[in-house]
Protein backbone atom coordinates (compact mmCIF):
# COMPACT_ATOMS: atom_id res chain seq x y z
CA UNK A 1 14.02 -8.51 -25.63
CA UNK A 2 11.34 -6.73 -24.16
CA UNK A 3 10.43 -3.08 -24.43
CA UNK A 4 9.21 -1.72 -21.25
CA UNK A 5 7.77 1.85 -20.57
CA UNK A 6 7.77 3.46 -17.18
CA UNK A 7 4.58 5.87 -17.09
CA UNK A 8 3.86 7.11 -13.93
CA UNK A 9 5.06 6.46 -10.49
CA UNK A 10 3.05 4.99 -7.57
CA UNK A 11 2.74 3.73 -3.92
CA UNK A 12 0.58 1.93 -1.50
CA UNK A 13 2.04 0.73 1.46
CA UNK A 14 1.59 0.95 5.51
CA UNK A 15 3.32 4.16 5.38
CA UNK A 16 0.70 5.76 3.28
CA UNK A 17 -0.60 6.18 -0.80
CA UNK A 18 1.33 7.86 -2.59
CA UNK A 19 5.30 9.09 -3.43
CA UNK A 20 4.95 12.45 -0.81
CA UNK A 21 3.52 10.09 1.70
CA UNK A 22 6.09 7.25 1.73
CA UNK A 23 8.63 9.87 1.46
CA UNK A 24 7.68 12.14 4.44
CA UNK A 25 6.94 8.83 6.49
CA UNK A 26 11.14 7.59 6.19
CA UNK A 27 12.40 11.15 6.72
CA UNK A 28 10.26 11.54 9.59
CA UNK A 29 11.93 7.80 10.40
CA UNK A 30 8.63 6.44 11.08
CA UNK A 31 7.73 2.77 10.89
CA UNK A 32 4.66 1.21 9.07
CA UNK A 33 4.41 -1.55 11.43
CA UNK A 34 2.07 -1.92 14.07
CA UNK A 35 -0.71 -3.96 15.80
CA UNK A 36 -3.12 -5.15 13.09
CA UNK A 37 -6.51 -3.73 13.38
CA UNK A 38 -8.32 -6.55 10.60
CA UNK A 39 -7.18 -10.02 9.56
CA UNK A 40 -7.56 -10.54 6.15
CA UNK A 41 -6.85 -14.13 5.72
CA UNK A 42 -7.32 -17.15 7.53
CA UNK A 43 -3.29 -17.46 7.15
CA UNK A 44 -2.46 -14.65 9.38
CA UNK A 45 -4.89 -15.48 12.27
CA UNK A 46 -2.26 -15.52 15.15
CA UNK A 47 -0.15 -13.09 13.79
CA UNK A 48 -0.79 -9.80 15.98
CA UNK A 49 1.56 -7.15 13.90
CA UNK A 50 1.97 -6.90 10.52
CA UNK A 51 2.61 -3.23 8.25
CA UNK A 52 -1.70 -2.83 6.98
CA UNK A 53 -2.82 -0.44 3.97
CA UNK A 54 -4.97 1.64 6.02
CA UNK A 55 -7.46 3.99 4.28
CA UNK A 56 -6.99 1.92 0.90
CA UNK A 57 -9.73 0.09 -0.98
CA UNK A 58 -8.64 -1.71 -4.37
CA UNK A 59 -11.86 -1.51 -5.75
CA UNK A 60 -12.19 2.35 -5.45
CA UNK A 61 -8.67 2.40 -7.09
CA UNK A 62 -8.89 -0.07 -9.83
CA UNK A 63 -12.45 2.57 -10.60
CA UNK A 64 -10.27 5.60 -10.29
CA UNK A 65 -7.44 3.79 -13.35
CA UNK A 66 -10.51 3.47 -15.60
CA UNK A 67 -11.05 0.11 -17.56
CA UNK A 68 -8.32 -1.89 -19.25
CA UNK A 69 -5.89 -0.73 -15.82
């Protein structure tokens, strides 16, 4: 068996970053889902809606978790 620990609690999705965000978004009853403004992969060319991170860069928040994250 496995020990796991639970440290912290997270989001990123098309709703927003972070808990407050993703909560306020499905109270309000708001969908993530919309026309894509960026295609990220060669695999999604023809697709025209999809739910996008907006605003989010990894690389900024893999710097913000500090090294071994």
């Amino acid at each position: 068996m496995t020990a796991t620990a639970i440290t912290g609690m997270g989001v990123v999705c098309a709703l927003g970053q972070g808990v407050d965000a993703l909560l306020d978004g499905l109270r309000a009853g708001r969908s993530g889902i919309a026309l894509r403004e960026r295609t990220s992969t060669p695999l999604l060319e023809g697709c025209r809606i999809g739910a996008e991170i907006r605003g989010f860069a990894l690389d900024v928040a893999l710097e913000r978790a500090g090294p071994g994250r």
